[in-house]
Each structure stands twice: as structure tokens, then as C-alpha cells.
Protein backbone atom coordinates (compact mmCIF):
# COMPACT_ATOMS: atom_id res chain seq x y z
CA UNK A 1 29.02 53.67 -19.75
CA UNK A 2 27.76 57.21 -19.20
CA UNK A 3 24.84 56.87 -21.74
CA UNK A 4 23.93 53.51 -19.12
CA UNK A 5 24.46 55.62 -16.19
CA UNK A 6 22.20 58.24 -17.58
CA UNK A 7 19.30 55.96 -18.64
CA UNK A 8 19.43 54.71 -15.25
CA UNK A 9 19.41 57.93 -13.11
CA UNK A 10 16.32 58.93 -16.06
CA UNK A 11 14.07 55.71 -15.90
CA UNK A 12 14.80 56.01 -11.65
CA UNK A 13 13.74 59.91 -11.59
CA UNK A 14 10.49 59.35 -13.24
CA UNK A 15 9.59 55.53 -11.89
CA UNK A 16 9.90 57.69 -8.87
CA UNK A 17 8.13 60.59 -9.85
CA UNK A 18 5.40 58.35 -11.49
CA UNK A 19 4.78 56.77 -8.13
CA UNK A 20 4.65 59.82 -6.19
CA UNK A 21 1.92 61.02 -8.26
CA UNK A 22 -0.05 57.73 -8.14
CA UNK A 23 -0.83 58.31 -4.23
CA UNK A 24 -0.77 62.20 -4.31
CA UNK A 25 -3.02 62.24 -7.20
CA UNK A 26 -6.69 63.41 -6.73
CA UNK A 27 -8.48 61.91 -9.68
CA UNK A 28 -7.94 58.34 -9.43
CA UNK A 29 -7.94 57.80 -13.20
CA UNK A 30 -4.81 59.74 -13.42
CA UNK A 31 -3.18 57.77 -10.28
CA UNK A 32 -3.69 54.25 -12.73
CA UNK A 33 -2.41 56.10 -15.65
CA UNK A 34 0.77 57.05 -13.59
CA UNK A 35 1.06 53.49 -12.26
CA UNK A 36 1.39 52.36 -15.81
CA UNK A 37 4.26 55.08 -16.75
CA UNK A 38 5.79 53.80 -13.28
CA UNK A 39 5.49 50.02 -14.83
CA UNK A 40 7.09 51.02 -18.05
CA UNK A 41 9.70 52.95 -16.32
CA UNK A 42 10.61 49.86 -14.24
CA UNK A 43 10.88 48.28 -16.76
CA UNK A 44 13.29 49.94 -18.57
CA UNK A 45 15.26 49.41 -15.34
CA UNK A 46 15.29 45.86 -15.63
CA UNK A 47 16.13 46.39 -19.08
CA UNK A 48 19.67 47.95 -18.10
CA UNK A 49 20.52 45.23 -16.18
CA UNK A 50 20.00 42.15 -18.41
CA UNK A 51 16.34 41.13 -17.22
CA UNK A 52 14.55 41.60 -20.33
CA UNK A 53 12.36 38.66 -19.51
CA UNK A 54 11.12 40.31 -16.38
CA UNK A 55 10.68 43.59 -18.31
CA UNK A 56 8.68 41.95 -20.75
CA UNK A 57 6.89 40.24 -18.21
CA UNK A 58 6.41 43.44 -15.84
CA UNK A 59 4.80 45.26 -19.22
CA UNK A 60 2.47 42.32 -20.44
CA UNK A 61 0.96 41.56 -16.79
CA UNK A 62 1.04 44.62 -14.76
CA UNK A 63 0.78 47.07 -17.87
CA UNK A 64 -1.35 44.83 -20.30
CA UNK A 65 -3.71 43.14 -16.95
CA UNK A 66 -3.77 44.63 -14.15
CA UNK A 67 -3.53 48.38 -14.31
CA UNK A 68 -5.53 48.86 -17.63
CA UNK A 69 -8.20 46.53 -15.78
CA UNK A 70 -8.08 49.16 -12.82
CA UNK A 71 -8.26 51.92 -14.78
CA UNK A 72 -11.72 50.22 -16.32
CA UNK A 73 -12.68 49.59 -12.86
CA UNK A 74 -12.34 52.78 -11.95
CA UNK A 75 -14.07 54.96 -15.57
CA UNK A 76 -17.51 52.44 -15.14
CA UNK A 77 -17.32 52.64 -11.37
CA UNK A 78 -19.86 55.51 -10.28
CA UNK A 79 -18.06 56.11 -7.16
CA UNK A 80 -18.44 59.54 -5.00
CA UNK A 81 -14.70 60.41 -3.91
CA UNK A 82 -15.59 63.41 -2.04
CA UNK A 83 -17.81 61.15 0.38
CA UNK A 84 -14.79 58.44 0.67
CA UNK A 85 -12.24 61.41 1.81
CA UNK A 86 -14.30 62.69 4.34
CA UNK A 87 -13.70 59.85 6.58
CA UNK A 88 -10.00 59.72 5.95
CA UNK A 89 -8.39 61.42 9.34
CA UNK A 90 -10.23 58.74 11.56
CA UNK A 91 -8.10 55.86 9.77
CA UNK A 92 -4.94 58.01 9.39
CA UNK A 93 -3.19 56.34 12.34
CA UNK A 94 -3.72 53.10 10.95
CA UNK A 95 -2.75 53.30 8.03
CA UNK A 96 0.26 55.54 9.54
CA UNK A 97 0.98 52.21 11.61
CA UNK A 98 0.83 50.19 8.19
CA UNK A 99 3.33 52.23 6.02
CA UNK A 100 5.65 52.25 9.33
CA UNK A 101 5.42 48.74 9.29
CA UNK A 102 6.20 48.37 5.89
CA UNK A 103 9.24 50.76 6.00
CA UNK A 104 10.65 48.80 8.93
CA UNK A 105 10.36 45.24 6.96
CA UNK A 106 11.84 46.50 3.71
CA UNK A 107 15.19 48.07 5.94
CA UNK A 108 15.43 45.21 7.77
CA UNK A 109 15.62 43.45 3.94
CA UNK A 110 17.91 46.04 2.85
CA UNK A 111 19.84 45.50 5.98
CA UNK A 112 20.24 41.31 5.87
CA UNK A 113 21.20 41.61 1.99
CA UNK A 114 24.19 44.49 2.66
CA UNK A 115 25.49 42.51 6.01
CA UNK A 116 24.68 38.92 5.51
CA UNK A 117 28.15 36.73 5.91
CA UNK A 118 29.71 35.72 2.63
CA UNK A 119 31.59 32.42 2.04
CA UNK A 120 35.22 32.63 1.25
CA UNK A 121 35.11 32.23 -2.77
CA UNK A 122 32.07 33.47 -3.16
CA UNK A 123 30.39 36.35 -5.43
CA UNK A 124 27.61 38.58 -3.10
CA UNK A 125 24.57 38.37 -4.80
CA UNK A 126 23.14 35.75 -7.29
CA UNK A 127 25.30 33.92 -9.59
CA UNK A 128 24.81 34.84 -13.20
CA UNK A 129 25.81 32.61 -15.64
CA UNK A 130 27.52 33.41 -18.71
CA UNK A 131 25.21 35.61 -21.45
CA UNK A 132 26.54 33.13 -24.26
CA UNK A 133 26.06 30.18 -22.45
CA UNK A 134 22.15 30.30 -21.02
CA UNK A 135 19.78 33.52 -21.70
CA UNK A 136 17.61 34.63 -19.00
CA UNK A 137 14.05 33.35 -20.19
CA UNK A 138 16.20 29.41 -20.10
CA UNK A 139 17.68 30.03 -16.50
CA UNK A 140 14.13 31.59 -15.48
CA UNK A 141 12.44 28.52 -16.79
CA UNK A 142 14.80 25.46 -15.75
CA UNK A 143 14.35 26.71 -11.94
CA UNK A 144 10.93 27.72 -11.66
CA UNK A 145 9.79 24.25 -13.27
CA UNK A 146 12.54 22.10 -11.43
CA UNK A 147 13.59 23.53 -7.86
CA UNK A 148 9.74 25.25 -7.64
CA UNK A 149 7.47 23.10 -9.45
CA UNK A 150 5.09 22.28 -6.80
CA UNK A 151 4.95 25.90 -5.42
CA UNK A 152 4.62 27.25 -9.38
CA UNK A 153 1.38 24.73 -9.79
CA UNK A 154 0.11 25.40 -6.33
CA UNK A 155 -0.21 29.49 -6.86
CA UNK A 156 -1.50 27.94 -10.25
CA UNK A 157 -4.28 26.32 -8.13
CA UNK A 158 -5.07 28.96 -5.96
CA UNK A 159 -5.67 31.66 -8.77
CA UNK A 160 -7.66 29.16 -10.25
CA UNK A 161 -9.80 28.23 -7.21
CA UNK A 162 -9.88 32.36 -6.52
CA UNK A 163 -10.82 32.83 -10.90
CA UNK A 164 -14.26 29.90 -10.02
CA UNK A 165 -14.84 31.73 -6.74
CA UNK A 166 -15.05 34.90 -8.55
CA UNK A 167 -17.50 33.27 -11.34
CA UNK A 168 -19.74 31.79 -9.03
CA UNK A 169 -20.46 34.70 -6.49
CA UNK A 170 -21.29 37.09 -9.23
CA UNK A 171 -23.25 34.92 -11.31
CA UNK A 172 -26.84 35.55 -10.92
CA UNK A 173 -29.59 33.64 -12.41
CA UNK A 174 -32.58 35.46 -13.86
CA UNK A 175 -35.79 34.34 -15.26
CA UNK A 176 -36.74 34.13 -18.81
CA UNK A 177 -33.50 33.85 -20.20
CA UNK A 178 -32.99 31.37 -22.66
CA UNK A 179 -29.88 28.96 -21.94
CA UNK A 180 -27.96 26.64 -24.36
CA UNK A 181 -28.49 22.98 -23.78
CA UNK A 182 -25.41 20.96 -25.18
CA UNK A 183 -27.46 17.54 -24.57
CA UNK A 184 -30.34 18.87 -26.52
CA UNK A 185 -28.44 20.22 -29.39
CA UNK A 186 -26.28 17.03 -29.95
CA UNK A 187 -29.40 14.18 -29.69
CA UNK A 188 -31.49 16.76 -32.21
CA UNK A 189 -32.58 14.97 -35.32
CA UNK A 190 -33.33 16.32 -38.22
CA UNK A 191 -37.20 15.22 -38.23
CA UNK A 192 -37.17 17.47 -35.46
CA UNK A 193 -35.69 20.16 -36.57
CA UNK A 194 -36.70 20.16 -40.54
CA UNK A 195 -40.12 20.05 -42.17
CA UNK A 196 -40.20 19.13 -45.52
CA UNK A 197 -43.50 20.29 -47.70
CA UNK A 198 -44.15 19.37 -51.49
CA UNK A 199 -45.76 22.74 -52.89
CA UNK A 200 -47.43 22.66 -56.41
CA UNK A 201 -46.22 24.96 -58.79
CA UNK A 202 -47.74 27.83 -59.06
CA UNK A 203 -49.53 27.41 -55.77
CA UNK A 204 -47.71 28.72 -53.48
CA UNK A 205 -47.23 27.48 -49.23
């Protein structure tokens, strides 16, 4: 018990740590490098309570996807940070408003989940069934493809829609390329393609 209380106050201190330094940070290749130690750290935390699934899932996404593709972003980026800071007091009260905001909605979370009425006979929190009878990744699965099928496939369709949208406004078409034709290449014959010559010996082409 104290080496899991331990791990937990350790993984906490530096997920905590890790995010400070993403926003305080001045170069923002070390911010995305941070964000990834504050992934891993997180989950380690899921870890320690029985969510391996999610931990796995938080590493191979956020880790694996997303930050190592904004860390990319930002190395081939050419992008002049001292002229982006010098218009930061004149949105400071916005964004001020924003993180208020924010703050407000996650108490008022905080503050539902620790008062919210409980039914006589029942456990606060989610049920958890038995580790021996159904693992994690099997309870994980059975409701998001059951209760929340049509909500999985319609974020499915909306990263998809937002993947083609993505395609099409940065394609650009430019001259003199050569393109492959799957029509042309299928009907080719071979009298088309091949020439065959006789060539005397000793005579050469």
C-alpha cells in the first residue's frame, strides 16, 4: 500500500510539474516535449488504478499522434515568437475570461460528482465489475459498441469528413507533373507497350 501511495503522489508531482512547464515554457519545442512527459505521467496514473487500457490508449494517441505531430509542426514551422508575444497584453483579458470560465465549469463538475444524491444500495461512483470476471479492454468495448454505437460511428464520420476536408484544401494542382492513370495502365496491351526486333548476329540494333 505505501509503495501505491508513493507512485501516486510521484506520477501526480511531475504530471503536474510537466504541465506547468508546458505553458510557462519559452521555447515551444520544450513545452511539446513536456506535454509528452505529462502524457506518460498520466498514464502511469491510470495505471494505479486498473485502467491500463486507457493508459495504453493515452500513450499510443496522445504520445504516439498528437504531440510528436506538434512537436514536427512546430521544428519545420519557421515561426517568429518574439513577433507573436508582442501582442500578448491586448488579448490578456480574454483569455483571462477563458481560463475563468474554464475553472468555474470544472468546480461546478467537481461539485455535482461530490454532492449528487445517492440511491439507498448504491456504490458512489461507477460500478466495477469483478477483475476475474470481465477485464477492462471487454467492459470498454461491449458499451462503446452497444449503448454508443451510433455516437462511436458518428465522431467516426466527422473525423473522416474533417481527414477529406483537410486533403482537399491543401491539395494544389501544378503543371507538368506527371499523374498515374489507373484506366490507362489496366487497358495497356502489350503491342503497345513492347517492340519486338529480330537483329542479325553480329549486326548489332
Amino acid at each position: 500500500m505505501i509503495i501505491q501511495a508513493l507512485s501516486f503522489y510521484l506520477f501526480a508531482f511531475v504530471a503536474i510539474a510537466a504541465a506547468v512547464m508546458v505553458i510557462s515554457a519559452r521555447n515551444p519545442v520544450h513545452s511539446v516535449l513536456f506535454l509528452i512527459l505529462a502524457f506518460f505521467n498520466a498514464a502511469g496514473l491510470f495505471v494505479l488504478i486498473g485502467a491500463e487500457f486507457i493508459a495504453m490508449i493515452l500513450i499510443v494517441v496522445y504520445v504516439g499522434a498528437v504531440a510528436v505531430l506538434f512537436l514536427f509542426v512546430v521544428m519545420m514551422l519557421d515561426i517568429s515568437f518574439s513577433e507573436l508575444r508582442q501582442g500578448f497584453l491586448q488579448y490578456l483579458p480574454i483569455g483571462g475570461l477563458v481560463g475563468i470560465v474554464l475553472l468555474a465549469e470544472l468546480l461546478m463538475i467537481g461539485g455535482s460528482w461530490v454532492i449528487a444524491p445517492v440511491a439507498e444500495g448504491a456504490v458512489r461512483g461507477f460500478p466495477a465489475p469483478p477483475i476475474d470476471q470481465v477485464t477492462n479492454t471487454h467492459a470498454i468495448g461491449k458499451i462503446l459498441y452497444t449503448d454508443f454505437i451510433y455516437l462511436f460511428q458518428g465522431a467516426g464520420m466527422v473525423l473522416l469528413v474533417a481527414m477529406i476536408g483537410a486533403i482537399v484544401l491543401t491539395l494544389r494542382s501544378r503543371p507538368g507533373v506527371r499523374k498515374q492513370k489507373i484506366s490507362d495502365q489496366i487497358n495497356r496491351r502489350p503491342e503497345d507497350a513492347i517492340e519486338i526486333k529480330k537483329v542479325q548476329s553480329g549486326s548489332g540494333i
